[in-house]
PDB file of N, CA and C in Angstrom:
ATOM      1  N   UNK A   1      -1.386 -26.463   7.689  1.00  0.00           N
ATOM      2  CA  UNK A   1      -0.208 -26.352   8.529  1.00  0.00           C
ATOM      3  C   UNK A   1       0.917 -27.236   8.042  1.00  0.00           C
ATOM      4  N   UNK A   2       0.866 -27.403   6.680  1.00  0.00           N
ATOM      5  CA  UNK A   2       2.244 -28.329   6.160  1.00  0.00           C
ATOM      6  C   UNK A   2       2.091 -29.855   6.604  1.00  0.00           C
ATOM      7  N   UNK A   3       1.347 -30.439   7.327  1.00  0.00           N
ATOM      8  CA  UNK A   3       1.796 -31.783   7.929  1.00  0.00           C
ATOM      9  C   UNK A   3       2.153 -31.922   9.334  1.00  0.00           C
ATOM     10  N   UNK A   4       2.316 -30.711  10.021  1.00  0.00           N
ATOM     11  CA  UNK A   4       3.260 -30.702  11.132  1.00  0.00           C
ATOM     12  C   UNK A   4       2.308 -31.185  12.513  1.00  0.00           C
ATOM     13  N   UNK A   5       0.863 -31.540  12.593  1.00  0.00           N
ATOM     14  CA  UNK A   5      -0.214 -31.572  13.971  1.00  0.00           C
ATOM     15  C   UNK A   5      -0.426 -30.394  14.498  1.00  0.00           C
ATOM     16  N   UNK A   6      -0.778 -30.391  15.393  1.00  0.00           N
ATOM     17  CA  UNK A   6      -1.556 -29.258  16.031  1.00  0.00           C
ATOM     18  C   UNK A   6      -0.277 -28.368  17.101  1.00  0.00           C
ATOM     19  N   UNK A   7      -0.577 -27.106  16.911  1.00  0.00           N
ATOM     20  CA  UNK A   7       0.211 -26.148  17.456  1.00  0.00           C
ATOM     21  C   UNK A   7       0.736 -26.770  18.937  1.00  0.00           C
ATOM     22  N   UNK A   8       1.543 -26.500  19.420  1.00  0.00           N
ATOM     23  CA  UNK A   8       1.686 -27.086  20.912  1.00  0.00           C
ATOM     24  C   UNK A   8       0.937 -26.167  21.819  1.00  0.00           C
ATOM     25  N   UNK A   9       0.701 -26.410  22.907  1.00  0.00           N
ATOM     26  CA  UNK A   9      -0.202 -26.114  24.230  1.00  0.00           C
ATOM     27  C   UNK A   9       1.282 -24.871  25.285  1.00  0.00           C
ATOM     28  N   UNK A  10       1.110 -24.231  25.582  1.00  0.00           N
ATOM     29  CA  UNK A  10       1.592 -23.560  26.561  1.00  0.00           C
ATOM     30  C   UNK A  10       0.548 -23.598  27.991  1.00  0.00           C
ATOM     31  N   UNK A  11       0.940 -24.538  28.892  1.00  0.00           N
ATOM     32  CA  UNK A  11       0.159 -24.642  29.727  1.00  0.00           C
ATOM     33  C   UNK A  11       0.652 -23.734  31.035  1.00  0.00           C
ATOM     34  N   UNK A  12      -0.580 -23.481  31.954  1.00  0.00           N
ATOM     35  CA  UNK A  12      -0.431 -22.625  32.812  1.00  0.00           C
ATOM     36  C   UNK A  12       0.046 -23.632  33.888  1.00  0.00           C
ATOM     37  N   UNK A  13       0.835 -22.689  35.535  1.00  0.00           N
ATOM     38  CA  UNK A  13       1.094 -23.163  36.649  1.00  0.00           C
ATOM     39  C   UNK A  13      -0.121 -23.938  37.410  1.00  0.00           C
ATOM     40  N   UNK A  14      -1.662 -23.531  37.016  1.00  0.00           N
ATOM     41  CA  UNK A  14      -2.770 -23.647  37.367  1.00  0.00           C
ATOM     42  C   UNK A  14      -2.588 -25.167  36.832  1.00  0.00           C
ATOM     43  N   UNK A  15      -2.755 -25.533  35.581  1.00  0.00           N
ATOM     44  CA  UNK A  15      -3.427 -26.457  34.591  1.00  0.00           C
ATOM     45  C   UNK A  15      -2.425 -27.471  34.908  1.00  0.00           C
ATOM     46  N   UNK A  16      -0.973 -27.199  35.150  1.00  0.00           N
ATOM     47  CA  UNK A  16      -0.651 -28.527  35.844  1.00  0.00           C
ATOM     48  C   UNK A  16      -0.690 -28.956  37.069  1.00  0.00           C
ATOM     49  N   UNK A  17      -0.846 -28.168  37.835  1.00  0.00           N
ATOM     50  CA  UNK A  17      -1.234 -28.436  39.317  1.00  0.00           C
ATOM     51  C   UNK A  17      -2.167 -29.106  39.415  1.00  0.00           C
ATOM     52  N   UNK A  18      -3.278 -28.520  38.800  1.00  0.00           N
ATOM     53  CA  UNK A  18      -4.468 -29.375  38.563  1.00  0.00           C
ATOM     54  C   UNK A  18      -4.668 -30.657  38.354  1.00  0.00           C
ATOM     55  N   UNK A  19      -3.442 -31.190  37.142  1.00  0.00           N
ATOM     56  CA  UNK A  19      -3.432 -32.432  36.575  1.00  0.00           C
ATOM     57  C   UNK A  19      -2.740 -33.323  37.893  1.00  0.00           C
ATOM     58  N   UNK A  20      -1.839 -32.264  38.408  1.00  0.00           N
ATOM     59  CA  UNK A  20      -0.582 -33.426  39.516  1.00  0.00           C
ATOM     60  C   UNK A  20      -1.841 -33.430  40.226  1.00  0.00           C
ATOM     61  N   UNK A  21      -2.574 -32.597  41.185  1.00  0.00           N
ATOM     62  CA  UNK A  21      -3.945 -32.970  42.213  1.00  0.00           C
ATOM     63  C   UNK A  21      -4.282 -34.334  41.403  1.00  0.00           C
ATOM     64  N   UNK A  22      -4.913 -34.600  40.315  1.00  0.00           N
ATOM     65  CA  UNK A  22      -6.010 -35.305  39.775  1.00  0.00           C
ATOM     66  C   UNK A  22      -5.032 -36.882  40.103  1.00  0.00           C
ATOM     67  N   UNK A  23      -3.572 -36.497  40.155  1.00  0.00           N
ATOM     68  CA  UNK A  23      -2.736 -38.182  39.801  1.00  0.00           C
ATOM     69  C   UNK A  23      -2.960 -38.797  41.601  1.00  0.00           C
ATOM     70  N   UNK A  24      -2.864 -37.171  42.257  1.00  0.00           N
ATOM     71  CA  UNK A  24      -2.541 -37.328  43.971  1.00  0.00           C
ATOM     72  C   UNK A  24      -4.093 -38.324  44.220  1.00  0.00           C
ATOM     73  N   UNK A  25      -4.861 -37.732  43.649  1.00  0.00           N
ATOM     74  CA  UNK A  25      -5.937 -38.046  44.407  1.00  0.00           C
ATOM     75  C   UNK A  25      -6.727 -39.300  44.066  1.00  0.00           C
ATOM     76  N   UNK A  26      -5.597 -40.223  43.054  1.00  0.00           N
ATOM     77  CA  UNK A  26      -5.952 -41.428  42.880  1.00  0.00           C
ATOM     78  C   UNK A  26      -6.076 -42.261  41.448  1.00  0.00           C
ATOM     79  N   UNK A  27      -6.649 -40.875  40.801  1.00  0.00           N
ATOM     80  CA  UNK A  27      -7.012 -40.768  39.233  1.00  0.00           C
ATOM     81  C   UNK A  27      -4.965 -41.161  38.218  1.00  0.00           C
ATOM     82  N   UNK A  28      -5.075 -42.639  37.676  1.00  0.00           N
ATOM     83  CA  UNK A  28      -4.402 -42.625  36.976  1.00  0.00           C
ATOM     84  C   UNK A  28      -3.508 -41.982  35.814  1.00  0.00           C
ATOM     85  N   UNK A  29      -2.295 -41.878  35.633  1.00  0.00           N
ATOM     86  CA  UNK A  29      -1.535 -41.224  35.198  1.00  0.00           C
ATOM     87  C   UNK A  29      -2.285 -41.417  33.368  1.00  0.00           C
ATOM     88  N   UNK A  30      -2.169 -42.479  32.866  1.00  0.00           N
ATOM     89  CA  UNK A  30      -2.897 -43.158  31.708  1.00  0.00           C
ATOM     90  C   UNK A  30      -4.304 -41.534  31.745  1.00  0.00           C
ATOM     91  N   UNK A  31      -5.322 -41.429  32.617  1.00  0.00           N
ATOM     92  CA  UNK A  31      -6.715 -40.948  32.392  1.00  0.00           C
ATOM     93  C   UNK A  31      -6.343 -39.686  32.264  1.00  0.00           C
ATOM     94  N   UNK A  32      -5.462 -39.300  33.240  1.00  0.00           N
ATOM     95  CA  UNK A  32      -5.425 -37.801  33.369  1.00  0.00           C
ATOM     96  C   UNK A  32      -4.739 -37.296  32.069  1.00  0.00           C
ATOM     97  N   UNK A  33      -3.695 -38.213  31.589  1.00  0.00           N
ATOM     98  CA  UNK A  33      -3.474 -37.328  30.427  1.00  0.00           C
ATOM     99  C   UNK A  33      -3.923 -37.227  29.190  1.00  0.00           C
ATOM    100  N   UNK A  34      -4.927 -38.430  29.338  1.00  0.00           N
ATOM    101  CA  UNK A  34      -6.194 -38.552  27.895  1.00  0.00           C
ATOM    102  C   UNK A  34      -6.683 -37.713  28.158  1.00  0.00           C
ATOM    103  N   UNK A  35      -7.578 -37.644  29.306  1.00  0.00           N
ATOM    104  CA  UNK A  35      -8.301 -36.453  29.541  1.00  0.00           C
ATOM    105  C   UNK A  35      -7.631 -34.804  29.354  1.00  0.00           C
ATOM    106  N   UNK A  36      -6.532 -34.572  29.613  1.00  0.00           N
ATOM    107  CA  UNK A  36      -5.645 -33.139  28.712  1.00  0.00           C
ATOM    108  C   UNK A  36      -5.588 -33.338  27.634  1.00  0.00           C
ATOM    109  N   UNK A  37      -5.369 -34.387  27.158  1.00  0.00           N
ATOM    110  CA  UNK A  37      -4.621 -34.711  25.368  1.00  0.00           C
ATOM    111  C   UNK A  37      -2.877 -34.065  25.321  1.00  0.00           C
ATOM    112  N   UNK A  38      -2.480 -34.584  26.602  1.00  0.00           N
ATOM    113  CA  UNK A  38      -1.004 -35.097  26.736  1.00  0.00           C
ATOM    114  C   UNK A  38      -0.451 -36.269  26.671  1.00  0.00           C
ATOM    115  N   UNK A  39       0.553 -36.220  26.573  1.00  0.00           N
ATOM    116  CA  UNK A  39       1.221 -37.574  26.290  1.00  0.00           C
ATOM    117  C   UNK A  39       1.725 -38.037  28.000  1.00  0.00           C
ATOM    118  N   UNK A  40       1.542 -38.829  28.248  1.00  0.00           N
ATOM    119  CA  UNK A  40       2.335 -39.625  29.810  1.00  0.00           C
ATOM    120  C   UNK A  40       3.230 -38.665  29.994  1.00  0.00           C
ATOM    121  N   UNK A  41       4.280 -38.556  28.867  1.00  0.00           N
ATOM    122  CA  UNK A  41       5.514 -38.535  29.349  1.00  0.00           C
ATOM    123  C   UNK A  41       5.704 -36.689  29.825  1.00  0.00           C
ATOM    124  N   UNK A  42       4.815 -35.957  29.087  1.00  0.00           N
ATOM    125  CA  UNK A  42       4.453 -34.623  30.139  1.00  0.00           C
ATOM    126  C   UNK A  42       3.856 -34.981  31.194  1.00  0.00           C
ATOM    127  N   UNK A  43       2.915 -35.763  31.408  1.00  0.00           N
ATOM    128  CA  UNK A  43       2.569 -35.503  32.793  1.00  0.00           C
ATOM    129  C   UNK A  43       3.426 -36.007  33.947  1.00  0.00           C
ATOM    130  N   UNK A  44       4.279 -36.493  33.369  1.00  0.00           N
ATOM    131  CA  UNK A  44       5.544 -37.581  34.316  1.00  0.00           C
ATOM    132  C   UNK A  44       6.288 -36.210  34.815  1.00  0.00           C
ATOM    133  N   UNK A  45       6.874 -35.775  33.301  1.00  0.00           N
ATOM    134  CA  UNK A  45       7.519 -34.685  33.969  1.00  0.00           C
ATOM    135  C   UNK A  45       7.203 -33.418  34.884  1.00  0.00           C
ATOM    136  N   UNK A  46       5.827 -33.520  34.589  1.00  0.00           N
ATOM    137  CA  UNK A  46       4.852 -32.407  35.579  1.00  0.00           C
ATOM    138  C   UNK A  46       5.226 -32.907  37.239  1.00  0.00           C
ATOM    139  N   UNK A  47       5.057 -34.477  37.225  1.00  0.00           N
ATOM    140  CA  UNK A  47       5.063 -34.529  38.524  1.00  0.00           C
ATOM    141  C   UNK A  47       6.291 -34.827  39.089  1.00  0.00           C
ATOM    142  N   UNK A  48       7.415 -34.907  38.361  1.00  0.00           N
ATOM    143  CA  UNK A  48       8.454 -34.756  39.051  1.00  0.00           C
ATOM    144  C   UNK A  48       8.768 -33.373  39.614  1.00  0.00           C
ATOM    145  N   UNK A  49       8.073 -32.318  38.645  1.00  0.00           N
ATOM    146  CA  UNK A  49       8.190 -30.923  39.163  1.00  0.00           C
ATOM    147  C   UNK A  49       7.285 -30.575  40.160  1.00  0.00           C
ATOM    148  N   UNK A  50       6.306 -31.239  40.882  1.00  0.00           N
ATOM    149  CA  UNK A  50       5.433 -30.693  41.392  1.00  0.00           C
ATOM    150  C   UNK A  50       5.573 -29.520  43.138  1.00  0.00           C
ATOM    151  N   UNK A  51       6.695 -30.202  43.391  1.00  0.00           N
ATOM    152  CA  UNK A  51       7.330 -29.696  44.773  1.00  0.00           C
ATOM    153  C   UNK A  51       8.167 -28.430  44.344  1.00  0.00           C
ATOM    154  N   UNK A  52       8.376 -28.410  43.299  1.00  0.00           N
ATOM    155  CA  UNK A  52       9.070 -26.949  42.648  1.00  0.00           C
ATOM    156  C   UNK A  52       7.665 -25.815  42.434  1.00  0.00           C
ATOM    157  N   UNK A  53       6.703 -26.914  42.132  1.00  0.00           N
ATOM    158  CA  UNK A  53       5.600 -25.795  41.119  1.00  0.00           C
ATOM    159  C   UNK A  53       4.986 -25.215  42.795  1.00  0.00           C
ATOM    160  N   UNK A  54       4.787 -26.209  43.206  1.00  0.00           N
ATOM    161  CA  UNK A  54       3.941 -25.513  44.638  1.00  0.00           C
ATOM    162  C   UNK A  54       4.591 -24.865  45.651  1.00  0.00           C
ATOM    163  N   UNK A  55       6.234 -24.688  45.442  1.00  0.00           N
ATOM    164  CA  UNK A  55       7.013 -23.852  46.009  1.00  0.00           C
ATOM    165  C   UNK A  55       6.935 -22.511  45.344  1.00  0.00           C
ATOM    166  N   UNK A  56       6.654 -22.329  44.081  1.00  0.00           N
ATOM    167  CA  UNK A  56       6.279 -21.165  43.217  1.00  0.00           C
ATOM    168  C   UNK A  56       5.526 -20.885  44.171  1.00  0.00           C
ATOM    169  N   UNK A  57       4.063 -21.303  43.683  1.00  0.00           N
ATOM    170  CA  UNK A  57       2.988 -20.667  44.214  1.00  0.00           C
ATOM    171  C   UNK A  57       2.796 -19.712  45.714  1.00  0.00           C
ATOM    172  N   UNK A  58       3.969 -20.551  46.218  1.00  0.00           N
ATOM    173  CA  UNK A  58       3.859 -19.665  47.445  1.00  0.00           C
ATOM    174  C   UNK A  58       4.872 -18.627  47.748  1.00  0.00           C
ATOM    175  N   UNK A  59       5.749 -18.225  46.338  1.00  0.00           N
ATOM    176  CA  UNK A  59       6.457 -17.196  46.522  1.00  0.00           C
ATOM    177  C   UNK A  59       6.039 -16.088  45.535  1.00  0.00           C
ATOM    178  N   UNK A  60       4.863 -16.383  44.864  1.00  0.00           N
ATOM    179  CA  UNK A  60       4.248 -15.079  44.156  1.00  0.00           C
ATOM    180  C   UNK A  60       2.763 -15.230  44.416  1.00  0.00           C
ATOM    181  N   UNK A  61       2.356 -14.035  44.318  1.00  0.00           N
ATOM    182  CA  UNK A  61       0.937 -13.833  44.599  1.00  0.00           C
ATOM    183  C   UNK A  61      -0.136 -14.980  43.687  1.00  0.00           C
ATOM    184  N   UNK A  62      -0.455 -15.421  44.329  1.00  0.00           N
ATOM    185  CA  UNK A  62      -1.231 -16.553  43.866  1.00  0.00           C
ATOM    186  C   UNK A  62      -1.943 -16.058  42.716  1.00  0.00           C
ATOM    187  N   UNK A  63      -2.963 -15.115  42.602  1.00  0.00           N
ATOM    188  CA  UNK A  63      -3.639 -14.727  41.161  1.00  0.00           C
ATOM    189  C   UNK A  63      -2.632 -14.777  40.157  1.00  0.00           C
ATOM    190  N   UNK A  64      -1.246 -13.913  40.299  1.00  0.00           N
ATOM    191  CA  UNK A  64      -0.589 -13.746  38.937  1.00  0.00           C
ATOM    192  C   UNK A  64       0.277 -15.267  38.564  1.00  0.00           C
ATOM    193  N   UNK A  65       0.354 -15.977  40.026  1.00  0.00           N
ATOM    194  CA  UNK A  65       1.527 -16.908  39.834  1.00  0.00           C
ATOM    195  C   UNK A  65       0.742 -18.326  39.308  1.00  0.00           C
ATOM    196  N   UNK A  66      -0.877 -18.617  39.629  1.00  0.00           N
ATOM    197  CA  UNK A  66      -1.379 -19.074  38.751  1.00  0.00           C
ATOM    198  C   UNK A  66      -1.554 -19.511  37.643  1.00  0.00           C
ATOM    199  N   UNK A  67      -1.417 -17.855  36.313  1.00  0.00           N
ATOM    200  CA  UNK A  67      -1.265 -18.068  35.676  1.00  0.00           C
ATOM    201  C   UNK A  67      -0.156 -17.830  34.425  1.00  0.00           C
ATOM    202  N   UNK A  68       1.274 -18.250  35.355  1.00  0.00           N
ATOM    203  CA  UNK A  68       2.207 -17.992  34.505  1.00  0.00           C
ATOM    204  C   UNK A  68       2.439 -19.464  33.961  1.00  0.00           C
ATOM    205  N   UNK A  69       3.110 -19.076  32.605  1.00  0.00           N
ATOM    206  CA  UNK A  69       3.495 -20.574  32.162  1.00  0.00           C
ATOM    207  C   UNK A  69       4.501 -21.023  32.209  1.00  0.00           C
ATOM    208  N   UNK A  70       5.463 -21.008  32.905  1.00  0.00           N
ATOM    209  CA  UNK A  70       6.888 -20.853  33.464  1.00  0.00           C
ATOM    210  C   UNK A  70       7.314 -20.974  34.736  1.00  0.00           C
ATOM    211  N   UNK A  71       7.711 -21.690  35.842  1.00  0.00           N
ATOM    212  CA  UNK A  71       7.793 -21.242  37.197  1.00  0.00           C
ATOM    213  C   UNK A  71       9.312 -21.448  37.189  1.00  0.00           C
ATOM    214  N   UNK A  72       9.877 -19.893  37.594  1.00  0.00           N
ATOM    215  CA  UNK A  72      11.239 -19.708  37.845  1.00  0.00           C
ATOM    216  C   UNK A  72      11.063 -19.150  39.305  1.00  0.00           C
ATOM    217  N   UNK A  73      12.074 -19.939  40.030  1.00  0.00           N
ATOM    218  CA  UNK A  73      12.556 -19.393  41.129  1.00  0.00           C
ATOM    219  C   UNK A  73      13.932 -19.060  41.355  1.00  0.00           C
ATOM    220  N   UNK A  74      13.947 -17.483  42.437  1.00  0.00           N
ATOM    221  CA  UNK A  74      14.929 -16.886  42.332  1.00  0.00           C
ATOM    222  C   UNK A  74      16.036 -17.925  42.743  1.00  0.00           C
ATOM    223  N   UNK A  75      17.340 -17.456  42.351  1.00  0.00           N
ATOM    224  CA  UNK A  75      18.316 -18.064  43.270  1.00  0.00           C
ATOM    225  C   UNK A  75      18.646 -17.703  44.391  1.00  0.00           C
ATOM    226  N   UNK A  76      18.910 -15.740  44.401  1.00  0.00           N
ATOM    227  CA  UNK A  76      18.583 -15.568  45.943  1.00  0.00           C
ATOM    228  C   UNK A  76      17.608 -14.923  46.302  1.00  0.00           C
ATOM    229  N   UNK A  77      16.765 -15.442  47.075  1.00  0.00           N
ATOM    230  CA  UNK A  77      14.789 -15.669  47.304  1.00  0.00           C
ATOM    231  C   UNK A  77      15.079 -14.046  48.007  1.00  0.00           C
ATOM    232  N   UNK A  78      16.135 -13.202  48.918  1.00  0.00           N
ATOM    233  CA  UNK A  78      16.097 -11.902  49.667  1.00  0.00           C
ATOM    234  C   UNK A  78      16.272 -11.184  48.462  1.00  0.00           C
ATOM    235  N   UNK A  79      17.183 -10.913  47.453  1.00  0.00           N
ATOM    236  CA  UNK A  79      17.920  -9.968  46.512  1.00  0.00           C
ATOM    237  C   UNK A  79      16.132 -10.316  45.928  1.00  0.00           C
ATOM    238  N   UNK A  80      15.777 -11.231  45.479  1.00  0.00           N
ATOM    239  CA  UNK A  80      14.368 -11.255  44.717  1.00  0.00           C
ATOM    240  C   UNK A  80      13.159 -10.454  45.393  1.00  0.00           C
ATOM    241  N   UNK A  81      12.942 -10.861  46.489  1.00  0.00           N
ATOM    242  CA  UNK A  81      11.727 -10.317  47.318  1.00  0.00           C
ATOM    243  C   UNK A  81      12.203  -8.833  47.426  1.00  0.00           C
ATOM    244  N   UNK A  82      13.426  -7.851  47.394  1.00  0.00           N
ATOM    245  CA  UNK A  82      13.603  -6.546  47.607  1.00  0.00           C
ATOM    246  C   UNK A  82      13.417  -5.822  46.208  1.00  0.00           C
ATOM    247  N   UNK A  83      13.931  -6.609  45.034  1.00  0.00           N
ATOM    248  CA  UNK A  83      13.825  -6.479  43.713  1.00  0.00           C
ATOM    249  C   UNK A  83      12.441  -6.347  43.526  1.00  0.00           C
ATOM    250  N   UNK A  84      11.289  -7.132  43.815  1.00  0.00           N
ATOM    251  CA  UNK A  84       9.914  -7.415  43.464  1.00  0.00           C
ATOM    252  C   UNK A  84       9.292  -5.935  44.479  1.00  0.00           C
ATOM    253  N   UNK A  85       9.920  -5.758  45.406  1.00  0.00           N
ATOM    254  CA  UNK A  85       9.097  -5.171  46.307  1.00  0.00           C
ATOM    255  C   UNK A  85       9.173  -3.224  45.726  1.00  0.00           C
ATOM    256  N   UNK A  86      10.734  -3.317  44.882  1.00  0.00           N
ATOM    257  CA  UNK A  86      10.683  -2.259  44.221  1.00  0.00           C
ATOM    258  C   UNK A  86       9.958  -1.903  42.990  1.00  0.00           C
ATOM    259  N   UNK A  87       9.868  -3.375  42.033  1.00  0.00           N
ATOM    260  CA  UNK A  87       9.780  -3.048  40.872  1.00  0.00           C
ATOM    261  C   UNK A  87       7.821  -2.430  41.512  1.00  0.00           C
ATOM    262  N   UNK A  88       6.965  -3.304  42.354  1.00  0.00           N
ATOM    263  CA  UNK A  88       5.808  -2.582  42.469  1.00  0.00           C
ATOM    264  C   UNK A  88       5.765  -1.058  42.882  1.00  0.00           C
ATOM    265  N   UNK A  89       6.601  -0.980  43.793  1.00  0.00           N
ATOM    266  CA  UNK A  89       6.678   0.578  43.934  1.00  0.00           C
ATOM    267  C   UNK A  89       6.447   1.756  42.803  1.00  0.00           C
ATOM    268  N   UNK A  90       7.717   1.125  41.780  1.00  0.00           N
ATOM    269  CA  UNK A  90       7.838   1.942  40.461  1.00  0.00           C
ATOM    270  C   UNK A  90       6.720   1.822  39.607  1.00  0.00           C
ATOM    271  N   UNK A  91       6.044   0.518  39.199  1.00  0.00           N
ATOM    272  CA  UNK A  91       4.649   0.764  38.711  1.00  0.00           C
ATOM    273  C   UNK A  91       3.762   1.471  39.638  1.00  0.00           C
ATOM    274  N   UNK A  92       3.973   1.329  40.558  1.00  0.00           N
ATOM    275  CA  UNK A  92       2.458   2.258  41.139  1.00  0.00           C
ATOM    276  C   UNK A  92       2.767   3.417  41.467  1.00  0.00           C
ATOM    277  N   UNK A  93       4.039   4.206  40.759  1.00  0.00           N
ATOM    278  CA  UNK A  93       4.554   5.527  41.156  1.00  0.00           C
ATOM    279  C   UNK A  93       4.411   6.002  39.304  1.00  0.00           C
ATOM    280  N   UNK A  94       4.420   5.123  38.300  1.00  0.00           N
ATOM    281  CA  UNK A  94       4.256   5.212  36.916  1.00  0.00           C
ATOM    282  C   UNK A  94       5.553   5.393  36.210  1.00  0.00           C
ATOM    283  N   UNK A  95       6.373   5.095  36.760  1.00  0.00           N
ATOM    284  CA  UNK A  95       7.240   5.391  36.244  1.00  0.00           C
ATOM    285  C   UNK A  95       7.648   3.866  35.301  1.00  0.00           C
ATOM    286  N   UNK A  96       8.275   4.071  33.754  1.00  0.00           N
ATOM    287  CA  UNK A  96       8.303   3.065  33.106  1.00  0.00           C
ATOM    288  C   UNK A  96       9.147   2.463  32.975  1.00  0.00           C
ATOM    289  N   UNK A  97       9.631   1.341  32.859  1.00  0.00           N
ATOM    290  CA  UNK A  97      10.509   0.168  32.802  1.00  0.00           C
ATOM    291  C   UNK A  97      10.536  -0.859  32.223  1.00  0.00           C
ATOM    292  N   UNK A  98      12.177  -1.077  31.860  1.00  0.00           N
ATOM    293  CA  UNK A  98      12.224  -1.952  31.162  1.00  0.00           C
ATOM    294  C   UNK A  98      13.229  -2.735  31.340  1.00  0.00           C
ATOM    295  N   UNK A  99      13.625  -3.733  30.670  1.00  0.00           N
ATOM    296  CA  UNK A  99      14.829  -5.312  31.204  1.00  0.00           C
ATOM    297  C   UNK A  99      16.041  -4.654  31.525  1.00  0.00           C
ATOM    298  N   UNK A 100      16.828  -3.381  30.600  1.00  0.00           N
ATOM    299  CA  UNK A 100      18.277  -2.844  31.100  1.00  0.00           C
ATOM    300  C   UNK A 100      17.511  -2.161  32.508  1.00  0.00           C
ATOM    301  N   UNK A 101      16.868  -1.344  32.979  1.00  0.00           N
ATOM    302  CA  UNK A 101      16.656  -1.045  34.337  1.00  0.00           C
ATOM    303  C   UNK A 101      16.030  -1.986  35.199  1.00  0.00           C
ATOM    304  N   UNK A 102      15.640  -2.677  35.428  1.00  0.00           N
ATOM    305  CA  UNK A 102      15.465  -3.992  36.092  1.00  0.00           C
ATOM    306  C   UNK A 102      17.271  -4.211  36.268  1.00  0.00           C
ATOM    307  N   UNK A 103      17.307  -4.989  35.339  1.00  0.00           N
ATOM    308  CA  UNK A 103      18.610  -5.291  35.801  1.00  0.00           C
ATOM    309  C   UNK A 103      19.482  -4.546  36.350  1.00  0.00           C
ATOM    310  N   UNK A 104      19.610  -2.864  35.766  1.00  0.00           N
ATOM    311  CA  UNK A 104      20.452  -2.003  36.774  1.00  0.00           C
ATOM    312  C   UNK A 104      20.530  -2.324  38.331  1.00  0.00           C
ATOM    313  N   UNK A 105      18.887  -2.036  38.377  1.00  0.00           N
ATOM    314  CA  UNK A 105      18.908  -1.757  39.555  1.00  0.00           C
ATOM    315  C   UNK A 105      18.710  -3.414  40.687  1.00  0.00           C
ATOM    316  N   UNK A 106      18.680  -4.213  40.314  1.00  0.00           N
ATOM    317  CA  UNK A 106      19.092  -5.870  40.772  1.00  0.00           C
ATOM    318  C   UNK A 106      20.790  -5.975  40.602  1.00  0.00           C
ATOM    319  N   UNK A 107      21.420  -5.388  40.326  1.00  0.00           N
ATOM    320  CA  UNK A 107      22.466  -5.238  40.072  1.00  0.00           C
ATOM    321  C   UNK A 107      23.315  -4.656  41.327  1.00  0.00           C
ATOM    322  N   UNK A 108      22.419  -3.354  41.554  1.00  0.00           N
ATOM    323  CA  UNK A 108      22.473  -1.991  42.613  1.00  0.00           C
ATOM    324  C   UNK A 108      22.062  -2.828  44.034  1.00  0.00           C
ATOM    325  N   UNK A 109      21.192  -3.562  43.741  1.00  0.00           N
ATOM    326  CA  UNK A 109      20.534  -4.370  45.292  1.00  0.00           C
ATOM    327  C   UNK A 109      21.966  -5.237  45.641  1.00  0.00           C
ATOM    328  N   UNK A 110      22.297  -5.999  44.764  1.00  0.00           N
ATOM    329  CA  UNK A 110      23.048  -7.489  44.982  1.00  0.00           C
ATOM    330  C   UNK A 110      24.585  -6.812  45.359  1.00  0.00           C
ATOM    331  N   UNK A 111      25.160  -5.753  45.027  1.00  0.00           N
ATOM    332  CA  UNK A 111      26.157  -4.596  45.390  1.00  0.00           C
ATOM    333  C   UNK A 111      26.146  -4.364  46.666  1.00  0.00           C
ATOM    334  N   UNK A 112      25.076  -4.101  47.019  1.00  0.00           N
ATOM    335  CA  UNK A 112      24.699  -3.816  48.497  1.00  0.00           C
ATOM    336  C   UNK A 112      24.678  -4.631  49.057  1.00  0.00           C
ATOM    337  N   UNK A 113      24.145  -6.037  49.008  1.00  0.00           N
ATOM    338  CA  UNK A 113      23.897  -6.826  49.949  1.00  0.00           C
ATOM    339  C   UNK A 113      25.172  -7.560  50.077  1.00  0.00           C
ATOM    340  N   UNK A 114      26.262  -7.429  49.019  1.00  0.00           N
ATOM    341  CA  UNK A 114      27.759  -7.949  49.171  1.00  0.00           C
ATOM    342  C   UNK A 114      28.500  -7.281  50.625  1.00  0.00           C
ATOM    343  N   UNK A 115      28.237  -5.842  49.718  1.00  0.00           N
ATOM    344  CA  UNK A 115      29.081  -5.192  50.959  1.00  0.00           C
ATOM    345  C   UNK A 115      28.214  -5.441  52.726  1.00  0.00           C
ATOM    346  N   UNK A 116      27.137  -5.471  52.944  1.00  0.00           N
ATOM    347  CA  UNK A 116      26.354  -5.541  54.081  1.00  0.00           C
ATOM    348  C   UNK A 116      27.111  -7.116  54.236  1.00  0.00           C
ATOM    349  N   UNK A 117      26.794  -8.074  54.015  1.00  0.00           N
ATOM    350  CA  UNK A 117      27.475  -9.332  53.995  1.00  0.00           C
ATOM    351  C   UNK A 117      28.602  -9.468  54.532  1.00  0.00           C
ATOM    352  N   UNK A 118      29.635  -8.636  53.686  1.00  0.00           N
ATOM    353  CA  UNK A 118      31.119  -8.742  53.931  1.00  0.00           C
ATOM    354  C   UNK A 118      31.268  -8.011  55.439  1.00  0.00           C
ATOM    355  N   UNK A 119      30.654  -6.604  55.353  1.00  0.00           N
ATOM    356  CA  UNK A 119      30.650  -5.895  56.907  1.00  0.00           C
ATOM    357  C   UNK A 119      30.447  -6.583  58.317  1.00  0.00           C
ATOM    358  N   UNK A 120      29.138  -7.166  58.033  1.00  0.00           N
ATOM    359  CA  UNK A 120      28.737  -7.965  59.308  1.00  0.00           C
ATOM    360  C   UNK A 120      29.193  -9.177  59.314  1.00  0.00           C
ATOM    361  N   UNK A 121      30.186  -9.705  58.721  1.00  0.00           N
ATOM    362  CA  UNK A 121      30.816 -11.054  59.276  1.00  0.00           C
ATOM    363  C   UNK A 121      32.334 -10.515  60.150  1.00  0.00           C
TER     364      UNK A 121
END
């Protein structure tokens, strides 16, 4: 590999939760990250995120949101939950998709919810 160490780790929503539990529950910051073979200074930043990561968890289905390695949350959590609630529809109707239709149609939602917005005030 040229000199360069070992590939980096893409860790799951699971695998740091895990680690922030292990700091909560008493187990030193120093052990827990020997024990991963991280450096402190990820697990520092893990736990500054931890109130973000466990706000994930409870806005996607726990099996898939588990194991993503990324936790993005929407900016607007309604335009998201109507977006999500379609895109399952369309997989379980088979129909195929991809990032320009996603976005069309999040596009088509957030249109709507302007004008509904603007109406009822």
């Amino acid at each position: 590999m040229s000199g360069r160490g070992s590939k980096r780790k893409a860790w799951t929503v699971s695998d740091t939760l895990n680690a922030v539990e292990h700091t909560d529950s008493g187990e030193t910051q120093a052990k827990v990250s020997r024990d991963l073979g991280i450096a402190e200074s990820t697990l520092q930043g893990w736990l500054k995120e931890k109130d973000k990561l466990r706000e994930f968890l409870h806005t996607v289905d726990e099996s898939d949101g588990l194991n993503k390695k990324r936790a993005r949350l929407a900016n607007d959590k309604n335009l998201d939950a109507v977006l999500f609630k379609w895109f399952v529809q369309q997989q379980q109707s088979g129909v195929p998709l991809s990032r320009p239709i996603i976005s069309a149609q999040e596009e088509k939602f957030n249109h709507f919810f302007m004008q509904l917005f603007t109406v009822t005030r």
